[in-house]
N, C-alpha and C. Protein backbone atom coordinates (compact mmCIF):
# COMPACT_ATOMS: atom_id res chain seq x y z
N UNK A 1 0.85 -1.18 0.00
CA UNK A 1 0.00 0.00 0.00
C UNK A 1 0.89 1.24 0.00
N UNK A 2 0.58 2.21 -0.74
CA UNK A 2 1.66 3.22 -0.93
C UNK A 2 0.99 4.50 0.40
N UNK A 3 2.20 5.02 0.46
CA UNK A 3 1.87 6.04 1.98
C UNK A 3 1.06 7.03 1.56
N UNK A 4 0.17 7.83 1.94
CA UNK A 4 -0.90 8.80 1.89
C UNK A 4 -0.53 10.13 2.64
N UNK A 5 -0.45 10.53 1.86
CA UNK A 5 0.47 12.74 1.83
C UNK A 5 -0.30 13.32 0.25
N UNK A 6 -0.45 14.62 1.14
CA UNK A 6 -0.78 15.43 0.10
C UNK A 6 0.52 15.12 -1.69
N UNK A 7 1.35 15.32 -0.79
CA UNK A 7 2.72 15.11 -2.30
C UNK A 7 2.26 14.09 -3.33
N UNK A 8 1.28 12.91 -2.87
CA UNK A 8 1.21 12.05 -3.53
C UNK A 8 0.00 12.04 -4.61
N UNK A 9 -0.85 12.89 -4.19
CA UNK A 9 -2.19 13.83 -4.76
C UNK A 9 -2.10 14.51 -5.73
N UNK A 10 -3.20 14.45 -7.09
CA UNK A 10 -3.56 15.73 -7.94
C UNK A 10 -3.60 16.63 -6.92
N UNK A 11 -3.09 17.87 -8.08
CA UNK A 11 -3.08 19.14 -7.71
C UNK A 11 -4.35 19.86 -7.05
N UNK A 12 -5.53 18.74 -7.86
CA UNK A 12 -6.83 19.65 -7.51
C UNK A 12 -7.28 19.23 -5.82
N UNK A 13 -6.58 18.42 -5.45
CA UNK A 13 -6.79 17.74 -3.67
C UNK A 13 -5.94 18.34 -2.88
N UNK A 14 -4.82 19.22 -3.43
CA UNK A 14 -3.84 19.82 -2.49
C UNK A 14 -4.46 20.67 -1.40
N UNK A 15 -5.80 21.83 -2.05
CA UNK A 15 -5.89 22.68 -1.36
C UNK A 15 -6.92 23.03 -1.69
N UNK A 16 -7.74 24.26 -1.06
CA UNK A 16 -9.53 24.12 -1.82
C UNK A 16 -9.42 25.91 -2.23
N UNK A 17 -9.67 26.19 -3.47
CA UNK A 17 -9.98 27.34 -4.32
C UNK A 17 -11.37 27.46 -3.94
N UNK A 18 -11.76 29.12 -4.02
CA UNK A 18 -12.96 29.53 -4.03
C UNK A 18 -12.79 30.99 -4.74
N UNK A 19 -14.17 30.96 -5.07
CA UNK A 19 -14.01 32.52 -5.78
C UNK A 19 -15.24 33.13 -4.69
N UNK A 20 -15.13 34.45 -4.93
CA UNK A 20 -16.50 35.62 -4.06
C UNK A 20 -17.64 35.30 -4.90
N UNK A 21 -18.91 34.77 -3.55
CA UNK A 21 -19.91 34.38 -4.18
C UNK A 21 -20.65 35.82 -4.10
N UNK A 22 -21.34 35.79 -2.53
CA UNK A 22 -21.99 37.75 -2.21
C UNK A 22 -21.44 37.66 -0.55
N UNK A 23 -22.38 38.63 -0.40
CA UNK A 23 -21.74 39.01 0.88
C UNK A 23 -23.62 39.32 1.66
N UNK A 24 -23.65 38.89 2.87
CA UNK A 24 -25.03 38.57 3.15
C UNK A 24 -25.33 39.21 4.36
N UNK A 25 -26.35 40.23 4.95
CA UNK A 25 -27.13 40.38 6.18
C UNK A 25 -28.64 39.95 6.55
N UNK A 26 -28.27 39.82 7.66
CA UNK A 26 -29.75 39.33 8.10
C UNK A 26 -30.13 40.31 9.17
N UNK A 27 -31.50 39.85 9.04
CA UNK A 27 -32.18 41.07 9.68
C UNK A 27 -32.77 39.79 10.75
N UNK A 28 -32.86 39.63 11.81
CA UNK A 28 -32.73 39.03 12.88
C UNK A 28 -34.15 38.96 14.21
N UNK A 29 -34.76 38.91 14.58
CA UNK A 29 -35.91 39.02 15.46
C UNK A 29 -35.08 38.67 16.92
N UNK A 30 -35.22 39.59 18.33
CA UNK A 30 -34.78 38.63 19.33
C UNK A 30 -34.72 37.26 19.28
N UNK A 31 -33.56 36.92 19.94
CA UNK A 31 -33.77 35.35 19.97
C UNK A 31 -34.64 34.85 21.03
N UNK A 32 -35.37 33.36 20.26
CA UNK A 32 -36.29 33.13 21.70
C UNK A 32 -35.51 31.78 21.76
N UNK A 33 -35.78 31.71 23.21
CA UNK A 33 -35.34 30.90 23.68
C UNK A 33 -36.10 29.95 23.99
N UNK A 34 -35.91 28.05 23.63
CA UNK A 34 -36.51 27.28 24.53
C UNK A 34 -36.15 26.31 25.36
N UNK A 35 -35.13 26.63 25.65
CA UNK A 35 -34.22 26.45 26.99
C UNK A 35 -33.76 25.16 26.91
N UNK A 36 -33.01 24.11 27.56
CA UNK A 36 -32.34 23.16 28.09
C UNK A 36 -32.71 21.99 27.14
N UNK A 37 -32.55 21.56 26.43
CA UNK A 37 -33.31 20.27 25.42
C UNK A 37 -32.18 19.47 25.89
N UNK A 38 -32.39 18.35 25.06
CA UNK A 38 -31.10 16.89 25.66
C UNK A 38 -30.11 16.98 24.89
N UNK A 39 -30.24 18.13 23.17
CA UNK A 39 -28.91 18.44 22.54
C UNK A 39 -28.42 19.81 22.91
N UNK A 40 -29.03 20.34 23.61
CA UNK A 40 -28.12 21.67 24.80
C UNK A 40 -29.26 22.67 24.46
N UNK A 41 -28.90 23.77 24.88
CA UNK A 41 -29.55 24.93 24.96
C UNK A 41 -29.84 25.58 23.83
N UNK A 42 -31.46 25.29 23.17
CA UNK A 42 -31.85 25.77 21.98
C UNK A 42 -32.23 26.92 21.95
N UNK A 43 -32.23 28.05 20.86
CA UNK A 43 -32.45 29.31 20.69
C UNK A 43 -32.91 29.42 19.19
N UNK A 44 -33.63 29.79 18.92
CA UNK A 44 -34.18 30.28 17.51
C UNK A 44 -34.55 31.40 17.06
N UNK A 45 -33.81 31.71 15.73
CA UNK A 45 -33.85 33.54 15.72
C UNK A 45 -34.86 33.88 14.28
N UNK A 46 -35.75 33.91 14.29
CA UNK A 46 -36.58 34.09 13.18
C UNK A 46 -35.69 35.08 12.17
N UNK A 47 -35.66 34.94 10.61
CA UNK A 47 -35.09 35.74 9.88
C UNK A 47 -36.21 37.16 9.53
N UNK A 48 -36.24 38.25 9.04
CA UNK A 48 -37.31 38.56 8.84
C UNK A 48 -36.96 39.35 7.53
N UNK A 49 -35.62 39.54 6.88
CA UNK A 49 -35.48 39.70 6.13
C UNK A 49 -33.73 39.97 5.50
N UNK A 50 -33.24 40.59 4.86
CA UNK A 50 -31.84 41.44 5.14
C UNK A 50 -31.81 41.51 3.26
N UNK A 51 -30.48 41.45 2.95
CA UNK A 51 -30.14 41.67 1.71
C UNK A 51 -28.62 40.45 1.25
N UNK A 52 -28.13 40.59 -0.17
CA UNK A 52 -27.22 40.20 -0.25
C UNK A 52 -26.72 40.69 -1.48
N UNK A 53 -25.24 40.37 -2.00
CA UNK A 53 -24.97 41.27 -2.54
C UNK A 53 -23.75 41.14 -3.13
N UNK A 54 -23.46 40.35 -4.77
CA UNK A 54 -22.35 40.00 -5.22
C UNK A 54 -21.64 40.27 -6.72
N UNK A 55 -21.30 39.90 -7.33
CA UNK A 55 -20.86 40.51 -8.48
C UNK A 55 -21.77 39.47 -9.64
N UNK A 56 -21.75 38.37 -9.30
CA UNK A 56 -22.88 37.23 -9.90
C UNK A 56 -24.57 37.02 -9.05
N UNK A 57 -24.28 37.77 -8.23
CA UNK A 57 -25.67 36.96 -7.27
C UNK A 57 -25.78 38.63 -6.52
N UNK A 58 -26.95 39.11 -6.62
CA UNK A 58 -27.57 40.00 -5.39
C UNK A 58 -29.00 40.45 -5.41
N UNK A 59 -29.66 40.70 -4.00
CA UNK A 59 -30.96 40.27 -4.13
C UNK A 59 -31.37 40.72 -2.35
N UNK A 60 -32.49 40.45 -2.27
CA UNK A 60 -33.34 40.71 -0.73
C UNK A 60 -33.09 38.91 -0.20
N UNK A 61 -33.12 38.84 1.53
CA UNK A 61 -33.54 38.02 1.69
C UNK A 61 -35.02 38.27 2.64
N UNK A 62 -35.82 37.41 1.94
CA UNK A 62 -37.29 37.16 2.30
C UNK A 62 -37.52 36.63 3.86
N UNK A 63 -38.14 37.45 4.16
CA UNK A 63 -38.72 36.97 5.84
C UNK A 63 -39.77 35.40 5.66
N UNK A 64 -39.15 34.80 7.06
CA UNK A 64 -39.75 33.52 7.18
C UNK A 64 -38.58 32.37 7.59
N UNK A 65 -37.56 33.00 7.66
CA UNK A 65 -36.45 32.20 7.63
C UNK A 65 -36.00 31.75 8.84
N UNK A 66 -35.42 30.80 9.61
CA UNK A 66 -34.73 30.94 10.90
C UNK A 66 -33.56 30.22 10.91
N UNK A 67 -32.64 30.69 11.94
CA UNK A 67 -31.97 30.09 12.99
C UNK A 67 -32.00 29.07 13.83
N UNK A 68 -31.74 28.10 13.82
CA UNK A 68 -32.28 26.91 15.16
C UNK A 68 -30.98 26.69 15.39
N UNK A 69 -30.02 27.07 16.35
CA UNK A 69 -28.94 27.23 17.23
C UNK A 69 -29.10 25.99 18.10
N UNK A 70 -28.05 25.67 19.15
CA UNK A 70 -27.91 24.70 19.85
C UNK A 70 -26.47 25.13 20.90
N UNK A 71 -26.82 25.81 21.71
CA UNK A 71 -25.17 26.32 22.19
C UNK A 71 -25.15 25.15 23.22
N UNK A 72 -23.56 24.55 22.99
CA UNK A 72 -23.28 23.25 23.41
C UNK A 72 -23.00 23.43 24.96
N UNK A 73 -22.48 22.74 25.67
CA UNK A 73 -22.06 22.32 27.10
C UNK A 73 -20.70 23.60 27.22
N UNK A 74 -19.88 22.88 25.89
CA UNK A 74 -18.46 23.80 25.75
C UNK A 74 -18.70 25.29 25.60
N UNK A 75 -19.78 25.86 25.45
CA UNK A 75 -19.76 27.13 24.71
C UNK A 75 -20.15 27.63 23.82
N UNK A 76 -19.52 26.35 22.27
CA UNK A 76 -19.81 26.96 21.09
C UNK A 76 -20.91 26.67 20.83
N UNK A 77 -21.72 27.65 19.92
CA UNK A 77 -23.00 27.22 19.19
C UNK A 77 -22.90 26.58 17.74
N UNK A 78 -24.07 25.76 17.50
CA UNK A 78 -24.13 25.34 16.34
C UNK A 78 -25.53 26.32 15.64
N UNK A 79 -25.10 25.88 14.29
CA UNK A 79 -26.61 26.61 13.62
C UNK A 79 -26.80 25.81 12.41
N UNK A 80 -27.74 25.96 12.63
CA UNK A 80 -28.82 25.13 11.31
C UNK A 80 -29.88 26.26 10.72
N UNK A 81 -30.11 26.43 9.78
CA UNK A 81 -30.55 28.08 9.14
C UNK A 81 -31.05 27.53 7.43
N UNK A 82 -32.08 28.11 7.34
CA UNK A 82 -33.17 27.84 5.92
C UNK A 82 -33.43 29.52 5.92
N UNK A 83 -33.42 29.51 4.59
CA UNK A 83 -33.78 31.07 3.82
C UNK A 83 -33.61 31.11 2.52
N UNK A 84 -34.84 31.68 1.95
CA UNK A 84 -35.10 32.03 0.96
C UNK A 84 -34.70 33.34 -0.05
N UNK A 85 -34.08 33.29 -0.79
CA UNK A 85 -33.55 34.81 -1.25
C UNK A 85 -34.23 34.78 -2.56
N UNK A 86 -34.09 36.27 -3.10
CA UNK A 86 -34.97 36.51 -3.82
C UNK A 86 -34.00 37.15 -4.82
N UNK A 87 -33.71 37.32 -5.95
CA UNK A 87 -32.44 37.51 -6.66
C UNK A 87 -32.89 39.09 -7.08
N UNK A 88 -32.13 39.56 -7.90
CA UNK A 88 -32.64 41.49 -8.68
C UNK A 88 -33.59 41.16 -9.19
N UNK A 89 -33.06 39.77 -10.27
CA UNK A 89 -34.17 39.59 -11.40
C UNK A 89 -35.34 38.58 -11.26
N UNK A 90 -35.72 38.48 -9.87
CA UNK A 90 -36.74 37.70 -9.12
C UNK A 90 -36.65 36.72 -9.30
N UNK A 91 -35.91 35.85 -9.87
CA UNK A 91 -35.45 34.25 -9.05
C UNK A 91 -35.64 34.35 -7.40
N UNK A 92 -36.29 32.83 -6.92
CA UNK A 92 -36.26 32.38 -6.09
C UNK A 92 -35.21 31.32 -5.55
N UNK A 93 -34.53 31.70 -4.90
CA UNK A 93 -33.62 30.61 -4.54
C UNK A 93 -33.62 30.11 -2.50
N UNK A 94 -33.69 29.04 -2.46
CA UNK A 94 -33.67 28.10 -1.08
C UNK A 94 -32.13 28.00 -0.86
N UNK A 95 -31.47 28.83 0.43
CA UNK A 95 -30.45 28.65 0.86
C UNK A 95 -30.42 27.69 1.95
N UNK A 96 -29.44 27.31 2.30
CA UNK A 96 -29.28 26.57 3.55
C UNK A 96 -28.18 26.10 4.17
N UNK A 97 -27.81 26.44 5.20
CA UNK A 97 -26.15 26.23 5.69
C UNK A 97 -26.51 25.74 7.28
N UNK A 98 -25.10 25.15 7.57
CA UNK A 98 -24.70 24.81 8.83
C UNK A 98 -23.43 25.73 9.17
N UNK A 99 -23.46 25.89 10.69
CA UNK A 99 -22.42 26.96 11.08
C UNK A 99 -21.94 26.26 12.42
N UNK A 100 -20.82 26.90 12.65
CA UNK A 100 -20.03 26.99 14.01
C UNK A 100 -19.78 28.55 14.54
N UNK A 101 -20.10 28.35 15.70
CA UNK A 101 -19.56 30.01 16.19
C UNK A 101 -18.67 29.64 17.46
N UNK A 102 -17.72 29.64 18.07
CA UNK A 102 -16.99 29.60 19.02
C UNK A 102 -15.63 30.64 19.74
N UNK A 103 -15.67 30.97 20.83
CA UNK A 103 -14.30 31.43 21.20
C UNK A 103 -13.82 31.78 22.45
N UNK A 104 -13.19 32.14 22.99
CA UNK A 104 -13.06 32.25 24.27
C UNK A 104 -13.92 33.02 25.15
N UNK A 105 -14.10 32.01 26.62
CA UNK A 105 -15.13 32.71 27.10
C UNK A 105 -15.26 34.64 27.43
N UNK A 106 -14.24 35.10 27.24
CA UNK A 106 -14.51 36.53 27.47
C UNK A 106 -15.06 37.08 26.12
N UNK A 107 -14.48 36.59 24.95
CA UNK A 107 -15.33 36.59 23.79
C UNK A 107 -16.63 36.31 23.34
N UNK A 108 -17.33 35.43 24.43
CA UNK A 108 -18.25 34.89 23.80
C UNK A 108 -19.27 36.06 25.25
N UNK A 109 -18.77 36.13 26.06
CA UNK A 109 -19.83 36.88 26.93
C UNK A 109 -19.93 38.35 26.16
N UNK A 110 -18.63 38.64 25.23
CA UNK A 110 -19.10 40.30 24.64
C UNK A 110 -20.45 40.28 23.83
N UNK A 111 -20.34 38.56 23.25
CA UNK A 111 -21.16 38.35 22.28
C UNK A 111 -22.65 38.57 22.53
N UNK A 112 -22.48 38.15 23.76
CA UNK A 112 -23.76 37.86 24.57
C UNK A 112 -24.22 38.79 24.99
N UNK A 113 -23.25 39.94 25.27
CA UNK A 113 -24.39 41.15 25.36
C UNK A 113 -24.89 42.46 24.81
N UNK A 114 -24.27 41.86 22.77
CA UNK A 114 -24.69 42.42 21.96
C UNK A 114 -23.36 43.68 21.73
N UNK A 115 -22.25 43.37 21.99
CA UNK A 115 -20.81 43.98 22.01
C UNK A 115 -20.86 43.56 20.24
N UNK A 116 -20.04 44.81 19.70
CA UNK A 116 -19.17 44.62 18.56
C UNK A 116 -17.78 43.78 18.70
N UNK A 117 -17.57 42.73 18.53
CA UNK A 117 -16.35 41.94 18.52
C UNK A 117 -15.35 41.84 17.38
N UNK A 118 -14.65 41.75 16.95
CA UNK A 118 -13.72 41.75 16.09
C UNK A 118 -13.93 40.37 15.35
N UNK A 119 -14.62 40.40 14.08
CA UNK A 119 -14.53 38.77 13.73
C UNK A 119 -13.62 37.81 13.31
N UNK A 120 -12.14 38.77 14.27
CA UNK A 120 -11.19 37.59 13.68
C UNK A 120 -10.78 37.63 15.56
N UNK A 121 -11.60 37.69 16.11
CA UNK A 121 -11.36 37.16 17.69
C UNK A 121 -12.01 36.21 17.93
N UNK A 122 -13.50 35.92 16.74
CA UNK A 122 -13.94 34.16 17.02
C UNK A 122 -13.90 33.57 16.01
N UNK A 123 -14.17 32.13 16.33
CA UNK A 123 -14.77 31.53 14.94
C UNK A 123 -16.19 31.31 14.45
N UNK A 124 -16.37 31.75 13.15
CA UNK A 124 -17.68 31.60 12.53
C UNK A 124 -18.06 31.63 11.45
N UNK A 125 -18.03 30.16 11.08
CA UNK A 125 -18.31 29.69 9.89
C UNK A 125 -19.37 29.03 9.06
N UNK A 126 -19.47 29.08 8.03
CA UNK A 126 -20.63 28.05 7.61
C UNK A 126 -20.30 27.45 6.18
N UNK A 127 -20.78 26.31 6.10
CA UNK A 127 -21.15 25.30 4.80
C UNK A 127 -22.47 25.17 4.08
N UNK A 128 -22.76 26.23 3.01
CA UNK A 128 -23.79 26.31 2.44
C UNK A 128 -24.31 25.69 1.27
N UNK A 129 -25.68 24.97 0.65
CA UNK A 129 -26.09 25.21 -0.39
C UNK A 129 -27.27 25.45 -0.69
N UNK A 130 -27.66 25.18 -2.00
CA UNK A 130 -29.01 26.42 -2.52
C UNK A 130 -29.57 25.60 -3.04
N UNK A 131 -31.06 25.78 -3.61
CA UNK A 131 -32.16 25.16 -4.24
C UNK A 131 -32.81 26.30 -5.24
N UNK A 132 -32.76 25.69 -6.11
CA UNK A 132 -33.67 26.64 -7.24
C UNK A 132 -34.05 26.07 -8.38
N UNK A 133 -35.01 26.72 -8.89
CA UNK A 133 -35.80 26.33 -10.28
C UNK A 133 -35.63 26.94 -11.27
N UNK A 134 -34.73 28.56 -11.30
CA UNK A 134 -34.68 28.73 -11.47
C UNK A 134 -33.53 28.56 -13.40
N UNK A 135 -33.52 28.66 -14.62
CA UNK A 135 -32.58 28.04 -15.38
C UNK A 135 -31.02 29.15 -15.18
N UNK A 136 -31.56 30.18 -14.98
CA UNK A 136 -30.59 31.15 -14.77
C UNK A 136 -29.55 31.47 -13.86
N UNK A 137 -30.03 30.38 -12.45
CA UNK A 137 -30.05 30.74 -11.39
C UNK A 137 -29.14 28.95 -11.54
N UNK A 138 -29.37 27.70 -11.99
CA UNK A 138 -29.28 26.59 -11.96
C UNK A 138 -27.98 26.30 -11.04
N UNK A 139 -26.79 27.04 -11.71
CA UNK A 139 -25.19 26.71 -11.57
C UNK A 139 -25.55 26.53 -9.97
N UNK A 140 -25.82 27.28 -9.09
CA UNK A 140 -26.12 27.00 -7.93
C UNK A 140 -26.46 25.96 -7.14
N UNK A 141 -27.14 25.21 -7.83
CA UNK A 141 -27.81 24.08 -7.67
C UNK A 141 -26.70 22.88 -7.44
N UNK A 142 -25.67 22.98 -7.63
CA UNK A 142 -24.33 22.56 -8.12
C UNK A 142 -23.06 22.79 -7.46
N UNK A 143 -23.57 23.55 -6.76
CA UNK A 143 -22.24 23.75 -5.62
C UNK A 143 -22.06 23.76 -4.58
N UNK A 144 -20.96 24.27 -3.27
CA UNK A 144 -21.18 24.10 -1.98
C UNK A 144 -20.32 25.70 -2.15
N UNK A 145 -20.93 26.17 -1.02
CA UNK A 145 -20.33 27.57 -0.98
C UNK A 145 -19.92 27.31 0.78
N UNK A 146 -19.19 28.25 1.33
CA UNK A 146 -18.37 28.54 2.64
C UNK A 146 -18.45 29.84 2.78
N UNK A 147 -18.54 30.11 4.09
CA UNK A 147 -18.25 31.70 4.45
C UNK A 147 -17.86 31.91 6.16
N UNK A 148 -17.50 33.20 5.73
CA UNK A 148 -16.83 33.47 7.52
C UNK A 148 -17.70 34.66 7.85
N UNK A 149 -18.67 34.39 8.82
CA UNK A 149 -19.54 35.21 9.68
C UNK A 149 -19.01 36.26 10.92
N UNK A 150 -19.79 37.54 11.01
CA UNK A 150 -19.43 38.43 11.42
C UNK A 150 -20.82 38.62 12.63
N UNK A 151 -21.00 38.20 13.94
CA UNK A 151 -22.47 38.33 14.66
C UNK A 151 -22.05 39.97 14.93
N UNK A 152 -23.25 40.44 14.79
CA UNK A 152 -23.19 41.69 15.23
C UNK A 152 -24.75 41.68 15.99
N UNK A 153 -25.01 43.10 16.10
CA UNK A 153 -26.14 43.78 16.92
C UNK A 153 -27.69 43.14 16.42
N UNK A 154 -27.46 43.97 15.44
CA UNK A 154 -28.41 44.14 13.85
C UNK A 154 -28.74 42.78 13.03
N UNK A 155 -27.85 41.85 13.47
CA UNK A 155 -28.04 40.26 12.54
C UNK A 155 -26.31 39.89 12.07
N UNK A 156 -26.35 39.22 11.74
CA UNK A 156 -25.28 38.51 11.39
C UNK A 156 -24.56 39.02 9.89
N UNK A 157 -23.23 39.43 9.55
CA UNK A 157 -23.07 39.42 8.03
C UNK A 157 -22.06 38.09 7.96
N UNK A 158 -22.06 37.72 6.43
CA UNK A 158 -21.77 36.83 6.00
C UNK A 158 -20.81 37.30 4.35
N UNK A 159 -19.46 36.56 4.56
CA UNK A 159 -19.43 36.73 3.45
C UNK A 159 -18.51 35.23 2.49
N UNK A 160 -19.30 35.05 1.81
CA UNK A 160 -19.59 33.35 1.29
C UNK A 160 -19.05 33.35 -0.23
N UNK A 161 -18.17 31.77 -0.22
CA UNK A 161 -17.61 31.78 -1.36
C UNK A 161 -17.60 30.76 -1.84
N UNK A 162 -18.13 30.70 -3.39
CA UNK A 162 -17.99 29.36 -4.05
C UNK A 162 -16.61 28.41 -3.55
N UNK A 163 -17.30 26.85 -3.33
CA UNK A 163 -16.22 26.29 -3.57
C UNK A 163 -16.03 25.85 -4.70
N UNK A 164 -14.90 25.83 -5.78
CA UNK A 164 -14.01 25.43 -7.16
C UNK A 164 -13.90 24.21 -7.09
């Protein structure tokens, strides 16, 4: 059996390319809380709307959307998140990502009480993809996009990039 290292790999497994997909806000509702479940402390943040905004892709996002969080034992939260965006040229498209948010506890209490933090003092990420019917809109349908999240006051920004 021959040894397993990157050296031994196509070029295209070395490392992962992405190009700028948009850049995303959400418009956010208090979070409600429904406290203590058996996978940790659930919170759900209704979307109610925001925007997004790219050189291939920009558009409103449509209220109806949420957040279903899970902040673990350790600290970090997870997120699970459905939303609908609405393109310039009115395509409908079904987003949907998973996230991590984590960082040290003095970091995470700024977070908590609605402090501007520096988003390279935590981590917050997500693994996205999309649904559409759109023919224009299709390529989407087809990919996995990534992005590094910014929590703020106002909702969360996002800014997300095809993966190549």
């Amino acid at each position: 059996m021959s040894t397993l290292s990157l050296d031994t790999l196509p070029d295209v497994q070395k490392g992962i390319r992405t190009r700028p997909l948009f850049v995303m806000h959400l418009d956010v509702e208090p979070i409600i809380r429904l406290g203590l479940t058996p996978d940790g402390d659930r919170r759900v943040g209704v979307v109610t709307g925001g925007r997004f905004e790219g050189e291939r892709l920009s558009g409103e996002v449509l209220g109806g959307g949420a957040d279903w969080q899970i902040v673990r034992p350790d600290g970090a939260t997870t997120l699970d998140v459905r939303l609908m965006l609405k393109t310039s040229d009115g395509a409908l498209i079904g987003m949907f990502y998973r996230g991590l948010r984590h960082g040290s506890p003095a970091v995470l209490a700024e977070l908590a009480k609605g402090t501007r933090v520096d988003p390279a003092d935590y981590y917050f990420r997500i693994n996205a993809m999309f649904e559409t019917a759109s023919p224009e809109h299709a390529w989407l349908n087809h990919m996995l996009a990534v992005g590094v999240g910014d929590r703020r006051a106002d909702g969360p920004v996002y800014s997300l990039f095809e993966v190549l």
